[in-house]
N, C-alpha and C. Protein backbone atom coordinates (compact mmCIF):
# COMPACT_ATOMS: atom_id res chain seq x y z
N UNK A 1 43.07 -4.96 4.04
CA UNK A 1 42.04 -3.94 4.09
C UNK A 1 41.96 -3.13 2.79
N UNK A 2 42.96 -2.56 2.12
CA UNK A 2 42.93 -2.05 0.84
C UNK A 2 42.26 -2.33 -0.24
N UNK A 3 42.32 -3.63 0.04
CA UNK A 3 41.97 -4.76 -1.02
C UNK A 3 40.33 -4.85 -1.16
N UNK A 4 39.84 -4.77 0.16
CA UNK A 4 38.39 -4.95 0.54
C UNK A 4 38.26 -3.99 0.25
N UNK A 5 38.67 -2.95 0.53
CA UNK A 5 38.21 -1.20 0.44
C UNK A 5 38.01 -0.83 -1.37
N UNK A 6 39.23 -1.62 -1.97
CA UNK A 6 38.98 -1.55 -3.64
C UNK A 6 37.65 -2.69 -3.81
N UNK A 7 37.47 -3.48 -3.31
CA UNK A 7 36.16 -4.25 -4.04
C UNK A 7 34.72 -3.71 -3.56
N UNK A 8 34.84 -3.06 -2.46
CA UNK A 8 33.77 -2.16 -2.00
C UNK A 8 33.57 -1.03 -2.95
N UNK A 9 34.26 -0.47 -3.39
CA UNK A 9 34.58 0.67 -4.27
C UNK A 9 34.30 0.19 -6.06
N UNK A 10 34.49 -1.10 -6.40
CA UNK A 10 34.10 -1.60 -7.73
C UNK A 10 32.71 -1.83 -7.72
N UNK A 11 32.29 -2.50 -6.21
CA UNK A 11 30.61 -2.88 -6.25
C UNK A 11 29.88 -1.48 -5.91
N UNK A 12 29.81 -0.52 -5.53
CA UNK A 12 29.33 0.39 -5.34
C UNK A 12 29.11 1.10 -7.17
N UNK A 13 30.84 1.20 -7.48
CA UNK A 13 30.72 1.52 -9.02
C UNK A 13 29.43 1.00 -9.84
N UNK A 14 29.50 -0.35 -9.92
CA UNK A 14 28.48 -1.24 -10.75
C UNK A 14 27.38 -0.62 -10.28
N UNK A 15 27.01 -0.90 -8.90
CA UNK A 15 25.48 -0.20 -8.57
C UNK A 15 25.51 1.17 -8.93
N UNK A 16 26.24 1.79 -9.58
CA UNK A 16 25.97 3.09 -9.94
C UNK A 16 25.19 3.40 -11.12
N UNK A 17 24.92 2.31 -11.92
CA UNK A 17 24.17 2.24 -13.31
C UNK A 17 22.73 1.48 -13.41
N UNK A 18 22.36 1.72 -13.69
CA UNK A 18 20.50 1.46 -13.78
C UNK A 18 20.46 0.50 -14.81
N UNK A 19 21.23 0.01 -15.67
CA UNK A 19 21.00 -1.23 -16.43
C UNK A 19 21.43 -2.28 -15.69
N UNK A 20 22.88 -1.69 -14.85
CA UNK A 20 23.65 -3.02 -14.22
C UNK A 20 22.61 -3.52 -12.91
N UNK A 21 21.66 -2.88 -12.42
CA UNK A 21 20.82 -3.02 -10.69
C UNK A 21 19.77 -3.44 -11.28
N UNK A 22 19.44 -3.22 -13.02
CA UNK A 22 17.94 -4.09 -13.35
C UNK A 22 18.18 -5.38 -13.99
N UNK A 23 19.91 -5.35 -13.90
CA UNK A 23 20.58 -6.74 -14.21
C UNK A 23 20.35 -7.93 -12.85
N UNK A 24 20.55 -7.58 -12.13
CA UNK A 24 20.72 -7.84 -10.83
C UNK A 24 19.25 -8.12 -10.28
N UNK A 25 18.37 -6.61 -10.57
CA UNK A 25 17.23 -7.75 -10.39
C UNK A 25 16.68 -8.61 -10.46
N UNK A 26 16.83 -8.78 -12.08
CA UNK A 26 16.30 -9.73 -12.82
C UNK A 26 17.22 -11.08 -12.37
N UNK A 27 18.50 -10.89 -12.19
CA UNK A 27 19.13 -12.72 -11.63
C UNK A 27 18.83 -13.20 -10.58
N UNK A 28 17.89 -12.21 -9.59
CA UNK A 28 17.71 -12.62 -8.43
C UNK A 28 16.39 -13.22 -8.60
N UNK A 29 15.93 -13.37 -9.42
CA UNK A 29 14.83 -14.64 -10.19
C UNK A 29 15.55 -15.82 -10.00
N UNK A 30 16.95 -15.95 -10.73
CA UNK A 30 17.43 -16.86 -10.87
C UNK A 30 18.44 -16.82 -12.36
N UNK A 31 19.30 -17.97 -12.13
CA UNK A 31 20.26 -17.71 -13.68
C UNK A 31 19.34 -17.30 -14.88
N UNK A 32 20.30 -16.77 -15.90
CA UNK A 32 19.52 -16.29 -17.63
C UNK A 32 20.85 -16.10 -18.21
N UNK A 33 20.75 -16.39 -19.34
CA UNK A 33 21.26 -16.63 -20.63
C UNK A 33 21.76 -15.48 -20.90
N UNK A 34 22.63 -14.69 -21.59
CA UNK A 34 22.87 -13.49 -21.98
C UNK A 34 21.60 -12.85 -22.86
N UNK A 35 21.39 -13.77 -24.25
CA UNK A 35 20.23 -13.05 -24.69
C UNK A 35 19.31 -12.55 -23.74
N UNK A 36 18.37 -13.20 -22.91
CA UNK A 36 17.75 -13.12 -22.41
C UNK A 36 17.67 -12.10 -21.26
N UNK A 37 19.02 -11.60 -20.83
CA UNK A 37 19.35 -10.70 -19.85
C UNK A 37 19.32 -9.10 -21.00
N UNK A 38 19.22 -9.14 -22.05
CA UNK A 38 20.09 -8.29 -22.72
C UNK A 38 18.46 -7.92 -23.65
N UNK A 39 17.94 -8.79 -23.82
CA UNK A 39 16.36 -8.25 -24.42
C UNK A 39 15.71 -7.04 -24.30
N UNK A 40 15.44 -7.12 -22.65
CA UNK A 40 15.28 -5.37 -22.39
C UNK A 40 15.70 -4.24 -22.92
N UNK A 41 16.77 -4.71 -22.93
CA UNK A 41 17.40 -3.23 -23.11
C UNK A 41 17.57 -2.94 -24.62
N UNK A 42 17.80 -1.75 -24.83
CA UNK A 42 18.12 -1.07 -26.36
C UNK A 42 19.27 -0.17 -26.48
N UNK A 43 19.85 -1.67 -26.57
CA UNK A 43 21.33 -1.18 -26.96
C UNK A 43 22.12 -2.18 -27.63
N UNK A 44 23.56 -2.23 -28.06
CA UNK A 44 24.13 -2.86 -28.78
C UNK A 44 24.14 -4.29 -27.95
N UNK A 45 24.47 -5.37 -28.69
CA UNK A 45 24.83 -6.33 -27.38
C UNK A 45 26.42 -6.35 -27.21
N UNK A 46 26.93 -5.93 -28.06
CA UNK A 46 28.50 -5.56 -27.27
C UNK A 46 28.78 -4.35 -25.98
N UNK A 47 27.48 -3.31 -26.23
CA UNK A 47 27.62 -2.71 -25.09
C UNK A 47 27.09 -3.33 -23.62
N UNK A 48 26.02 -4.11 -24.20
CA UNK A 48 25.59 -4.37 -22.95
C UNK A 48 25.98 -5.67 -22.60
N UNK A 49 27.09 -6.75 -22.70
CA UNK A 49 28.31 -7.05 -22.30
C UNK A 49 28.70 -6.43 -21.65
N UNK A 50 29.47 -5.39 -21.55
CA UNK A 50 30.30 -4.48 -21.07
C UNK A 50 29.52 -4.24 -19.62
N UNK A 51 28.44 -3.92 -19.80
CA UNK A 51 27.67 -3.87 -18.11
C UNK A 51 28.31 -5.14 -17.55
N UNK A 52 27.74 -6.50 -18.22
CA UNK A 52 27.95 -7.81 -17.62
C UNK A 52 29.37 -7.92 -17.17
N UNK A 53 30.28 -7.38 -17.90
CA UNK A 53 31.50 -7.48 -17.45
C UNK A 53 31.43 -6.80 -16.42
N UNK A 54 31.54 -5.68 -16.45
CA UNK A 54 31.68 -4.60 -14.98
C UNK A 54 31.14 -5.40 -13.62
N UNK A 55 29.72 -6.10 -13.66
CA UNK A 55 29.16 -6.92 -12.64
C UNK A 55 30.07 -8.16 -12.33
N UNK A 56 30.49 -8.66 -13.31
CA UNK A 56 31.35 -9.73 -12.98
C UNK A 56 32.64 -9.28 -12.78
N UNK A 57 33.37 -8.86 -12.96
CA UNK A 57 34.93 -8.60 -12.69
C UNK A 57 34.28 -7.76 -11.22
N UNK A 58 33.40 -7.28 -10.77
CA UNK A 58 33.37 -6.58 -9.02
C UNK A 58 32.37 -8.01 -8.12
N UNK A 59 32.57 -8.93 -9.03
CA UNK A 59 31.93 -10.38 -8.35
C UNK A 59 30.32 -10.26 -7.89
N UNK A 60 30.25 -9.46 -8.37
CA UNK A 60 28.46 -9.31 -8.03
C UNK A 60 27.86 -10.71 -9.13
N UNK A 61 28.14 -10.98 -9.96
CA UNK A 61 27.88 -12.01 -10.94
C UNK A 61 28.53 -12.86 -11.07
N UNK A 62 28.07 -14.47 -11.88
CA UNK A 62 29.57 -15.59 -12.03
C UNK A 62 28.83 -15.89 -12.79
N UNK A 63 29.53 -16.13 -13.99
CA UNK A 63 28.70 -16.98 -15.68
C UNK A 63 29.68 -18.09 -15.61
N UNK A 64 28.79 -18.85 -16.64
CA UNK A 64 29.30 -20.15 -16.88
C UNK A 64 28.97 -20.45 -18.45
N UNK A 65 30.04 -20.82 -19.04
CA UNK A 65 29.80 -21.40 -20.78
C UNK A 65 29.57 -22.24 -20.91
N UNK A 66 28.43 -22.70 -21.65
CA UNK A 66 28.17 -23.87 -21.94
C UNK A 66 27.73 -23.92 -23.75
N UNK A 67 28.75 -24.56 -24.51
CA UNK A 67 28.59 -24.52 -25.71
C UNK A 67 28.29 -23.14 -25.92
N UNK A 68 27.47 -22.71 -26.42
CA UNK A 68 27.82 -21.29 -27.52
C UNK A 68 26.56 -20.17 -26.19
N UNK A 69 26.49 -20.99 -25.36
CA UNK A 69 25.73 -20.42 -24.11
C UNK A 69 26.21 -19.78 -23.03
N UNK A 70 26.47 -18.87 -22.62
CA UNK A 70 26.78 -18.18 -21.68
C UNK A 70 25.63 -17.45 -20.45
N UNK A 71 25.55 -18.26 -19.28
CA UNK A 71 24.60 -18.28 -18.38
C UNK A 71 25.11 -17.17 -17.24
N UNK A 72 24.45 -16.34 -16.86
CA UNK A 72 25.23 -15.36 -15.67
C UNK A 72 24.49 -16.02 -13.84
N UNK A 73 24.53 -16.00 -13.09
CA UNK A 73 23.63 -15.60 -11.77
C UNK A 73 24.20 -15.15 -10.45
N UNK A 74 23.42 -14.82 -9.98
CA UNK A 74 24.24 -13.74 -8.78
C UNK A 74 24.82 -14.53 -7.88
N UNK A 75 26.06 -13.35 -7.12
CA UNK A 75 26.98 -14.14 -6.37
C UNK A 75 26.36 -12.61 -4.88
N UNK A 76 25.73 -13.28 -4.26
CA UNK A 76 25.20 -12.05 -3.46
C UNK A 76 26.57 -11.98 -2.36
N UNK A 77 27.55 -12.77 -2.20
CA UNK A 77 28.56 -11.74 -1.46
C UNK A 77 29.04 -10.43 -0.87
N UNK A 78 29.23 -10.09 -2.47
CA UNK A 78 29.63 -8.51 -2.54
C UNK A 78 28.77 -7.59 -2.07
N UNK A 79 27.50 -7.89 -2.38
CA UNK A 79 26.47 -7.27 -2.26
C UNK A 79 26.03 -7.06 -0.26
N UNK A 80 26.36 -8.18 -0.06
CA UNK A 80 26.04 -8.26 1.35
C UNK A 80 27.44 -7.34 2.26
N UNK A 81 28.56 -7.50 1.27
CA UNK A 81 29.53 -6.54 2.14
C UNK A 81 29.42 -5.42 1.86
N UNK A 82 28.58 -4.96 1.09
CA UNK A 82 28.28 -3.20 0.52
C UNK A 82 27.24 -2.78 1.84
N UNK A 83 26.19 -4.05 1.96
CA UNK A 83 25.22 -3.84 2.50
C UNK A 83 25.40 -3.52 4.38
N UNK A 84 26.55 -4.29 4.43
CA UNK A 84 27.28 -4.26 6.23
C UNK A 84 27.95 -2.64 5.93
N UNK A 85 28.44 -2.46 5.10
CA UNK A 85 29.35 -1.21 4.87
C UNK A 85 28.46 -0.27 5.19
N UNK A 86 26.90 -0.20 4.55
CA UNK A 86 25.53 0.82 4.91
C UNK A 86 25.81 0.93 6.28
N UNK A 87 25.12 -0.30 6.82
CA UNK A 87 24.79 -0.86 7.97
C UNK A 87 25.18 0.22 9.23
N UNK A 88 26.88 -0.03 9.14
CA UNK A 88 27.89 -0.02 9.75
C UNK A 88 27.79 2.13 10.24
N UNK A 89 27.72 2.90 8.68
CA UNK A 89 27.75 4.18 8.23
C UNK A 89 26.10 4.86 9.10
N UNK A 90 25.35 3.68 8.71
CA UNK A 90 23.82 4.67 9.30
C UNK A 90 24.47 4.27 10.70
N UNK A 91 24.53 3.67 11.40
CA UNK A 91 24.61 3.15 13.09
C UNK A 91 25.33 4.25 13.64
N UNK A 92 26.36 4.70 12.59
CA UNK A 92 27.23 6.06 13.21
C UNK A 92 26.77 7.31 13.32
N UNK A 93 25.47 7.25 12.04
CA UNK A 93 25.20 8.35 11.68
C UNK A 93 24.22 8.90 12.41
N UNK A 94 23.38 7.28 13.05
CA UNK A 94 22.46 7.65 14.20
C UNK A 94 23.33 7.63 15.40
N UNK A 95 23.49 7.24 15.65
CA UNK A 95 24.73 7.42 17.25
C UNK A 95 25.15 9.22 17.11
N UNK A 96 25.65 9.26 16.31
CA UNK A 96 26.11 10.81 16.13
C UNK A 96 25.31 12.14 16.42
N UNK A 97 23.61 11.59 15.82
CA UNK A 97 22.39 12.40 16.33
C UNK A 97 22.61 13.58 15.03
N UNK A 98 23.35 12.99 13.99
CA UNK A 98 24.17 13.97 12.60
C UNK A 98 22.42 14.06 11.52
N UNK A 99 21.86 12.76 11.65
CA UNK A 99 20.55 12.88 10.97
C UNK A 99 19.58 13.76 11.50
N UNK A 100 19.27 13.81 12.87
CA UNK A 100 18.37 14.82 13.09
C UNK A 100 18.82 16.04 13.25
N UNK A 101 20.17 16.58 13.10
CA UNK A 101 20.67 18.04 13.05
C UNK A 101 20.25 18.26 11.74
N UNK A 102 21.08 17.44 10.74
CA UNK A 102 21.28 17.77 9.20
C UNK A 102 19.64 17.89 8.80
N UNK A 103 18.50 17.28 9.35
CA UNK A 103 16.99 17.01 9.00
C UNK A 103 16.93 18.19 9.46
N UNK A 104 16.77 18.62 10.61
CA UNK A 104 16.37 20.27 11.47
C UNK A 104 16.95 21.48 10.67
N UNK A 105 18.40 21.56 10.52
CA UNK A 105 19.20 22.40 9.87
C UNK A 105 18.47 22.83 7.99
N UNK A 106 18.43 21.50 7.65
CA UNK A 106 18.45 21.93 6.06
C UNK A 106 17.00 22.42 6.23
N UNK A 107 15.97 21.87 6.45
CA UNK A 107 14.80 23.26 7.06
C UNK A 107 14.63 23.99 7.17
N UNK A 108 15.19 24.62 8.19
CA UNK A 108 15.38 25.54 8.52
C UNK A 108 16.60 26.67 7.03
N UNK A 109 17.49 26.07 6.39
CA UNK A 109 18.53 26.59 5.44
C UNK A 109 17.46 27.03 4.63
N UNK A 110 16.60 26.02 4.15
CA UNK A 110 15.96 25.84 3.35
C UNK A 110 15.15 27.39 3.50
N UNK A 111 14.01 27.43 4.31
CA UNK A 111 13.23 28.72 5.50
C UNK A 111 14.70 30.17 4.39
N UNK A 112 15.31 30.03 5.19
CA UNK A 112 16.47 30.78 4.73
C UNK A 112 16.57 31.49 3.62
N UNK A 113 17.22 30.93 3.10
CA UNK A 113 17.45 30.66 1.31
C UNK A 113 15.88 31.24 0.50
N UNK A 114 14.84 30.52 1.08
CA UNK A 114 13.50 31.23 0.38
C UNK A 114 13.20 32.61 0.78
N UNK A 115 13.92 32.82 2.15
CA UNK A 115 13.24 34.53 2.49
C UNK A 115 14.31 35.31 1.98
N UNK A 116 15.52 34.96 1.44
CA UNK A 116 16.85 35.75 1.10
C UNK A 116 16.10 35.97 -1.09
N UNK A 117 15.71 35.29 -1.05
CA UNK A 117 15.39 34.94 -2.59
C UNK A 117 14.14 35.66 -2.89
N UNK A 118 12.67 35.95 -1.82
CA UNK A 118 11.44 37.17 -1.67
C UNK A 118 12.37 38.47 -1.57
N UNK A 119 13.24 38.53 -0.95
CA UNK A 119 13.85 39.88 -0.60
C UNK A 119 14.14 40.46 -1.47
């Protein structure tokens, strides 16, 4: 369980960056070349490696070398155990009845907070 709990915790990391999730979009086209993944963006290509790494070492990605080619495409695994992990968190969160308090409540805080702030 630890173990799962650290790779849940690396793929969440990766999705935390907006180059690495428009990485991801884009492979869910299908495999691409590093150049070609790396065009978009404006940045070094040693930095933006470093995304590719992060995606691949949390297995969201798997490249393959071929001669002076390095091909990436998605390994949707990880992604699907992040996605049960959601899943799993809203089902509680509706069972709990925690969404329509916290929805009613911050409203109402909200109501609050604006008449404390006229005063």
């Amino acid at each position: 369980m630890p173990n799962q709990q650290a790779q849940l915790d690396r793929v969440f990391r990766a999705l935390g960056d907006a180059t690495r999730r428009a990485v991801l979009s884009r492979l869910s086209a299908g495999p691409a070349a590093v150049s070609e993944l790396a065009r978009p963006f404006d940045m070094a290509l040693p930095s933006f490696t470093q995304h590719l790494d992060v995606l691949e070492q949390c297995g969201l990605v798997r490249s393959r070398k071929a001669g002076r080619v390095r091909t990436y495409r998605l390994a949707p695994e990880p992604l699907k155990a992040a996605e049960r992990w959601i899943g799993r968190q809203r089902a509680i969160w509706e069972r709990s009845g925690l969404h329509r308090r916290h929805r009613d409540g911050a409203a109402g805080e909200g109501n609050e907070v604006q008449r404390a702030r006229d005063a």
